[in-house]
Protein backbone atom coordinates (compact mmCIF):
# COMPACT_ATOMS: atom_id res chain seq x y z
CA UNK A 1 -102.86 5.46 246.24
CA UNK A 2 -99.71 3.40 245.89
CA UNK A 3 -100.39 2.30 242.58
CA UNK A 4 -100.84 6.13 241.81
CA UNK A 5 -97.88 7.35 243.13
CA UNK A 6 -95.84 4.55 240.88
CA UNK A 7 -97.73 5.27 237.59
CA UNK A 8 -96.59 9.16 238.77
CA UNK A 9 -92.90 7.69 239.00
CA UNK A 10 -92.79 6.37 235.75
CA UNK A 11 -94.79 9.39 233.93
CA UNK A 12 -92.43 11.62 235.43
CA UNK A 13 -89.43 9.20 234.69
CA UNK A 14 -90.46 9.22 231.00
CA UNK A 15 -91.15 12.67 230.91
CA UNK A 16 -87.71 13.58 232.24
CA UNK A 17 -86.27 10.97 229.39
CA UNK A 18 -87.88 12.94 226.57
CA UNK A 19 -86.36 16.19 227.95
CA UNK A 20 -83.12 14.55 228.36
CA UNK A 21 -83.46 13.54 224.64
CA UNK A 22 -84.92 16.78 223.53
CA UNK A 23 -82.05 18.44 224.74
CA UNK A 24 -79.51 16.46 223.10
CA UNK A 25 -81.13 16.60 219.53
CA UNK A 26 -81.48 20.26 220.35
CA UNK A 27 -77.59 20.25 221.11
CA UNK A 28 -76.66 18.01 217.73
CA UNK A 29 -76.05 15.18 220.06
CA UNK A 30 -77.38 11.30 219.89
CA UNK A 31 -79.61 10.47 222.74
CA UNK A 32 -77.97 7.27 223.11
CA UNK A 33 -75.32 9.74 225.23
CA UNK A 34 -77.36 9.46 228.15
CA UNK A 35 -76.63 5.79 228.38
CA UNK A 36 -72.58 5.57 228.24
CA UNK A 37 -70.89 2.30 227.88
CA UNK A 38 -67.78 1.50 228.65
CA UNK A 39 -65.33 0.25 225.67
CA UNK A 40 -62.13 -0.87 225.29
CA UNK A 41 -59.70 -0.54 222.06
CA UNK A 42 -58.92 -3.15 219.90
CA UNK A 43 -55.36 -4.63 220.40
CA UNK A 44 -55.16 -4.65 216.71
CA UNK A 45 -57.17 -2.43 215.06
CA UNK A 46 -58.32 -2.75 211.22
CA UNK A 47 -60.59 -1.37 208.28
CA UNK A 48 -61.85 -2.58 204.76
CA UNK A 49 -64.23 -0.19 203.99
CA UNK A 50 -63.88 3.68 202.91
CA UNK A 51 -64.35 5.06 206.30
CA UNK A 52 -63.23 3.96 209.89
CA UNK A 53 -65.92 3.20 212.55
CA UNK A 54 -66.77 2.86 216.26
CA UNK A 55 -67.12 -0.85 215.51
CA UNK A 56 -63.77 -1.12 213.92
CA UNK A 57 -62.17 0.18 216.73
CA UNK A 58 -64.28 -0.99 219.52
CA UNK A 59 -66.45 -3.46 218.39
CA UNK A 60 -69.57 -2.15 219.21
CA UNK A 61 -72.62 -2.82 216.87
CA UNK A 62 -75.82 -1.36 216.16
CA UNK A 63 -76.20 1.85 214.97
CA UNK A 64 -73.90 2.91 217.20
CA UNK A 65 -71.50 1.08 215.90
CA UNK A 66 -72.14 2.34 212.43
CA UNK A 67 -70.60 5.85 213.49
CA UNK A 68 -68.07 7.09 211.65
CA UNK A 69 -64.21 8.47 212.85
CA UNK A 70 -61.93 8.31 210.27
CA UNK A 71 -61.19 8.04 206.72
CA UNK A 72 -59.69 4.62 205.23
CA UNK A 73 -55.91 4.32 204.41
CA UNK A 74 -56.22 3.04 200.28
CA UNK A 75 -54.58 -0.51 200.37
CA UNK A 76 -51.68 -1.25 201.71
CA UNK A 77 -51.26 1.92 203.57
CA UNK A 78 -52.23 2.21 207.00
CA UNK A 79 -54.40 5.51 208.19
CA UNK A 80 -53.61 7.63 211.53
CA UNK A 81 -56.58 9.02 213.63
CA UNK A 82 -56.46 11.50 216.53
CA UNK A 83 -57.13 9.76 219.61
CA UNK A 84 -58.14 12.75 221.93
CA UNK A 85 -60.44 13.29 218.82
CA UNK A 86 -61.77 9.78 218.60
CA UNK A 87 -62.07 9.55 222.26
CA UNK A 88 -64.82 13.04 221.54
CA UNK A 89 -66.56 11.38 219.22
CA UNK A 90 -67.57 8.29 221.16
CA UNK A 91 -68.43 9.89 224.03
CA UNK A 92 -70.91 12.21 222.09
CA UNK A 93 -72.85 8.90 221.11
CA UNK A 94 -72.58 7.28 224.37
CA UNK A 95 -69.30 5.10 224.21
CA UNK A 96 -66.69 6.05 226.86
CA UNK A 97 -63.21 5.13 226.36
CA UNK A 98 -60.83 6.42 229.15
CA UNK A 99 -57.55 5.59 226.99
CA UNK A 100 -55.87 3.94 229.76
CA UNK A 101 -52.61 3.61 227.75
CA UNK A 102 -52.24 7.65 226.90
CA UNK A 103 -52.72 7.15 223.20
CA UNK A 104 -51.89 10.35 221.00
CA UNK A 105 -52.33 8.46 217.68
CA UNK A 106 -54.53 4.89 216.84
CA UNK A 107 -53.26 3.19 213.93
CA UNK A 108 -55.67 1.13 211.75
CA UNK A 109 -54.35 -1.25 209.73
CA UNK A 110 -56.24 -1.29 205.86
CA UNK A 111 -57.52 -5.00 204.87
CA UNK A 112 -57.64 -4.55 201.33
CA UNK A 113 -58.46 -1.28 201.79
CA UNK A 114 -60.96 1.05 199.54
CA UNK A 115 -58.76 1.16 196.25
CA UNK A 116 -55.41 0.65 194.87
CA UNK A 117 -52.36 2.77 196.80
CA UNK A 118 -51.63 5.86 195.67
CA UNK A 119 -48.25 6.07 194.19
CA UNK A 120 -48.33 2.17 194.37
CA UNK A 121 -44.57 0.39 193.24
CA UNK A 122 -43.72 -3.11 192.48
CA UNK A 123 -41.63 -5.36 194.62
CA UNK A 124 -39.20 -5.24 191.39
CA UNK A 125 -38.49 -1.44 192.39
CA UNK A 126 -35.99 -2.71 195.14
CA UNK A 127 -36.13 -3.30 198.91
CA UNK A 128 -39.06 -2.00 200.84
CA UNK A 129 -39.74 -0.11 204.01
CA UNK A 130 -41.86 1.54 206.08
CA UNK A 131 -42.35 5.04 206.24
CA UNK A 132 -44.50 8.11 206.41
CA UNK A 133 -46.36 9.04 203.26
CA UNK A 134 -49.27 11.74 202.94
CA UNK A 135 -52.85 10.58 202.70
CA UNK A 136 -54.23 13.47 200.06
CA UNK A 137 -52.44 16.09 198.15
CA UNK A 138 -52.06 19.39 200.30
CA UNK A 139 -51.70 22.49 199.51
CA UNK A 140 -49.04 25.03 200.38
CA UNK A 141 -49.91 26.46 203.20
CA UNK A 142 -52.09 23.96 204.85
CA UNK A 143 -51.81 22.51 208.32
CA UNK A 144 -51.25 19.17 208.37
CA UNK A 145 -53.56 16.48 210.00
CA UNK A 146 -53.27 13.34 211.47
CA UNK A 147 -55.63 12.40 208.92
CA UNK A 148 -53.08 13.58 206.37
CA UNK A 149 -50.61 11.34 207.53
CA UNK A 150 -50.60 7.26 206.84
CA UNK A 151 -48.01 4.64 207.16
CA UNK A 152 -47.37 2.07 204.19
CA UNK A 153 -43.95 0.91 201.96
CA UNK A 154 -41.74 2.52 199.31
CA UNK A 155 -39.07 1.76 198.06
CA UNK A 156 -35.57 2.35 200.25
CA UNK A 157 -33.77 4.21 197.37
CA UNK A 158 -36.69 6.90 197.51
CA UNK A 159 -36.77 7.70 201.16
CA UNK A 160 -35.92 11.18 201.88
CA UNK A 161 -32.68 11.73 204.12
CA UNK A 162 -34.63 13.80 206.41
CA UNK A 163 -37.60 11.55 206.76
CA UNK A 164 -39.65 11.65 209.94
CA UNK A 165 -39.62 8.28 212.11
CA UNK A 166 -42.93 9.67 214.32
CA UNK A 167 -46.11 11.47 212.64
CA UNK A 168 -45.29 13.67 215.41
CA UNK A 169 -42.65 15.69 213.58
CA UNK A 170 -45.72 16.08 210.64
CA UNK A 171 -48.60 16.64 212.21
CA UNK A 172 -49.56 20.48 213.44
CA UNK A 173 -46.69 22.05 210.63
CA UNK A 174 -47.91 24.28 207.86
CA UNK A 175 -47.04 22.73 204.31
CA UNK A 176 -44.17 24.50 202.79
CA UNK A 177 -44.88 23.24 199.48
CA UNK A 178 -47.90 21.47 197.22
CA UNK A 179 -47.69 17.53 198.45
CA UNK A 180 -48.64 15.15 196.65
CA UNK A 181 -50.56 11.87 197.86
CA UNK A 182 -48.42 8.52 198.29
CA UNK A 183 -45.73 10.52 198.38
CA UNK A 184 -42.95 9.70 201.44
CA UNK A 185 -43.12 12.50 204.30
CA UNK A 186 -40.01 14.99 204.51
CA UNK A 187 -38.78 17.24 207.65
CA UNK A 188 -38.37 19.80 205.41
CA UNK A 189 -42.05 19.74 203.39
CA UNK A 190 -43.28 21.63 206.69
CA UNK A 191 -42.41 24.46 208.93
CA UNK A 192 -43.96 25.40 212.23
CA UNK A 193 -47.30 26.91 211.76
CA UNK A 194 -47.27 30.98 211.50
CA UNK A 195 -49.14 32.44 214.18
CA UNK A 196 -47.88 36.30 213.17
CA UNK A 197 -48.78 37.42 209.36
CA UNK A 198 -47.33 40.26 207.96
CA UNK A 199 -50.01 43.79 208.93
CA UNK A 200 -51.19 42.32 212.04
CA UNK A 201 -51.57 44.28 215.00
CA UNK A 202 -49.57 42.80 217.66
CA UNK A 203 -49.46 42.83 221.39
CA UNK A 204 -45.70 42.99 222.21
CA UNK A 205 -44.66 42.87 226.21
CA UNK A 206 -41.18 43.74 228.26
CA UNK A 207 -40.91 41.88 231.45
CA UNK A 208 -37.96 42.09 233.79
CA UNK A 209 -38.38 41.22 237.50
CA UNK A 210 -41.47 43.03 238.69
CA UNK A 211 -41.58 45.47 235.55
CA UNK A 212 -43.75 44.87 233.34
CA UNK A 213 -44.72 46.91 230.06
CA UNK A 214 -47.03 46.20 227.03
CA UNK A 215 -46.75 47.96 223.82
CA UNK A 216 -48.85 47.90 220.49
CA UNK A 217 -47.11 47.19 217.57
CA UNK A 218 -47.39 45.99 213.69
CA UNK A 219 -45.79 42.93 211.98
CA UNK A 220 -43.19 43.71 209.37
CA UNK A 221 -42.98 40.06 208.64
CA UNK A 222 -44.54 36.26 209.39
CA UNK A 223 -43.28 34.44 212.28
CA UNK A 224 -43.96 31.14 214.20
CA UNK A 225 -43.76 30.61 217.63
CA UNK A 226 -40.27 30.85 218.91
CA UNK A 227 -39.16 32.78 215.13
CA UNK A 228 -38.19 36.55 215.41
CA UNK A 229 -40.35 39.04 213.98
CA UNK A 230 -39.66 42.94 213.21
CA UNK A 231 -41.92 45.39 214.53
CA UNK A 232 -42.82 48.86 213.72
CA UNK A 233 -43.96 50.97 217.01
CA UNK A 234 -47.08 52.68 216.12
CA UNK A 235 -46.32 55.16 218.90
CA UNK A 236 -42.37 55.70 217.96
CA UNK A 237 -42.52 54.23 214.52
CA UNK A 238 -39.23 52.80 215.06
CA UNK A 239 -38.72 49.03 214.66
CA UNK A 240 -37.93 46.52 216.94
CA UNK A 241 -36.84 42.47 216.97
CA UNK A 242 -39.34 40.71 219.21
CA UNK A 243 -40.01 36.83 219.58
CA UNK A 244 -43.33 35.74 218.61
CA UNK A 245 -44.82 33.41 221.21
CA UNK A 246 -48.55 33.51 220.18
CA UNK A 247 -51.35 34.40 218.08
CA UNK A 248 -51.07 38.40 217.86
CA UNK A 249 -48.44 38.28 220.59
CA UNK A 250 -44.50 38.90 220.63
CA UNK A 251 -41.81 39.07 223.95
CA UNK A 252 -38.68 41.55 224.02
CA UNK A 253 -35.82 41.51 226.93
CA UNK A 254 -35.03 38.56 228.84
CA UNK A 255 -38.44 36.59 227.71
CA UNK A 256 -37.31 36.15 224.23
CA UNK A 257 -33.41 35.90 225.06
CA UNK A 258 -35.14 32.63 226.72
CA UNK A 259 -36.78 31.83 223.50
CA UNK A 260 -33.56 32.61 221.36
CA UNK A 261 -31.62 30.15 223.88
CA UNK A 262 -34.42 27.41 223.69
CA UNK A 263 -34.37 27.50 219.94
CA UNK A 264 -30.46 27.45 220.18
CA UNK A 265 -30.59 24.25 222.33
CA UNK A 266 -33.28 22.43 219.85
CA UNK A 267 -35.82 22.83 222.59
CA UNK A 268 -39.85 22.37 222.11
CA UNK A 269 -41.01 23.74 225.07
CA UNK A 270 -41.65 27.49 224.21
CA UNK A 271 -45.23 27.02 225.02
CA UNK A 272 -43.57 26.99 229.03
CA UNK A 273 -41.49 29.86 228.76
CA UNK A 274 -44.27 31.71 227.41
């Protein structure tokens, strides 16, 4: 009866491991998730090949290891990768990384890299630092990546006088312009992405104490969050200058006199005014 009862056990056991993996194929997941292992970053983090994998930046092997995160950097350029998305994509196939340090961005550092740099100079061109350059060409209008964005040398006399020290200031922005690949990262190729397009219908509220009113609206013109945006009153048709703080969404009254003063003051946080 004993022996029964264990042979039941492990039936069951196996039966409940096939569901498990059932369900994970049926969800587009591996069904190594159901067995998580805990990894750790590399201190220094490199890639040779064309792509960027779990065993490049945790050493992991297998087929597991095989998985890929990233795009290359082309030699001698380094490429930038998304941690919070990195730290998704190794958890789907059972590899759970708790990013003790906070990590926004994970450098990987090209060895050789998949082909010659793009917009590659000579040594002879002058003195060389390190700065920001784009990964592809992008098109106007595009939000930039942190795949977009890699680290490598040009020349000093070609550095823009408003280049970005942190990826930061790059990543999230709507191109302004066509960029072109190799080529050094400038404050002023991007602009805050527009979350208000000229036509749309917008949501526009008045708050004031314990008054609160909400009126429909249409956008004369694009904004971004935090950028002023003229709209035409369906109900009065007369137009009025709002603050757009979301998708669809724009503040009048003393919400966007707090936006015009965070703006004023070179602030980032509109997000908590909002």
């Amino acid at each position: 009866m004993i022996a029964l009862i264990r042979v039941g056990l492990v039936r069951t056991r196996r039966s409940l491991a096939a569901i498990g993996a059932a369900a994970c194929l049926s969800l587009g997941l591996s069904p190594i998730a159901l067995a998580a292992e805990s990894a750790a970053l590399r201190s220094d983090v490199t890639s040779s090949g064309a792509t960027i994998t779990l065993s490049d930046l945790f050493g992991i092997g297998g087929s597991v290891g095989e998985v890929m995160v990233g795009h290359g950097a082309p030699a001698g350029l380094d490429a930038v990768l998304d941690a919070g998305e990195v730290q998704r994509i190794a958890h789907m196939h059972g590899v759970e990384w708790d990013n003790p340090s906070g990590l926004r961005r994970i450098i990987v550092h090209s060895q050789g890299g998949h082909g010659p740099p793009t917009g590659a100079v000579t040594a002879a061109s002058g003195r060389m630092i390190d700065a920001l350059t784009y990964a592809r060409n992008i098109g106007a209008g595009e939000i930039v990546q942190a795949s977009d964005i890699t680290y490598g040398q040009i020349p000093a006399f070609s550095a823009p006088q408003d280049m970005p020290s942190d990826a930061e200031a790059i990543i999230g922005k709507m191109a302004k312009r066509p960029l072109r690949a190799g080529s050094p990262a400038a404050n002023r190729d991007v602009s805050a992405a527009q979350v208000i397009k000229r036509g749309d219908t917008l949501q526009v509220v008045y708050r004031d104490g314990g008054v609160s009113l909400t009126l429909q609206g249409e956008a004369e013109s694009a904004a971004a969050v935090g950028e002023p945006v003229a709209v035409l009153n369906t109900a009065s048709k007369k137009v009025i200058q709002a603050i757009a703080v979301g998708p669809d969404q724009a503040v009048v009254g003393p919400d966007a006199d707090q936006f015009r003063q965070a703006s004023l003051l070179g602030s980032n946080q509109f997000a908590a005014l909002h």
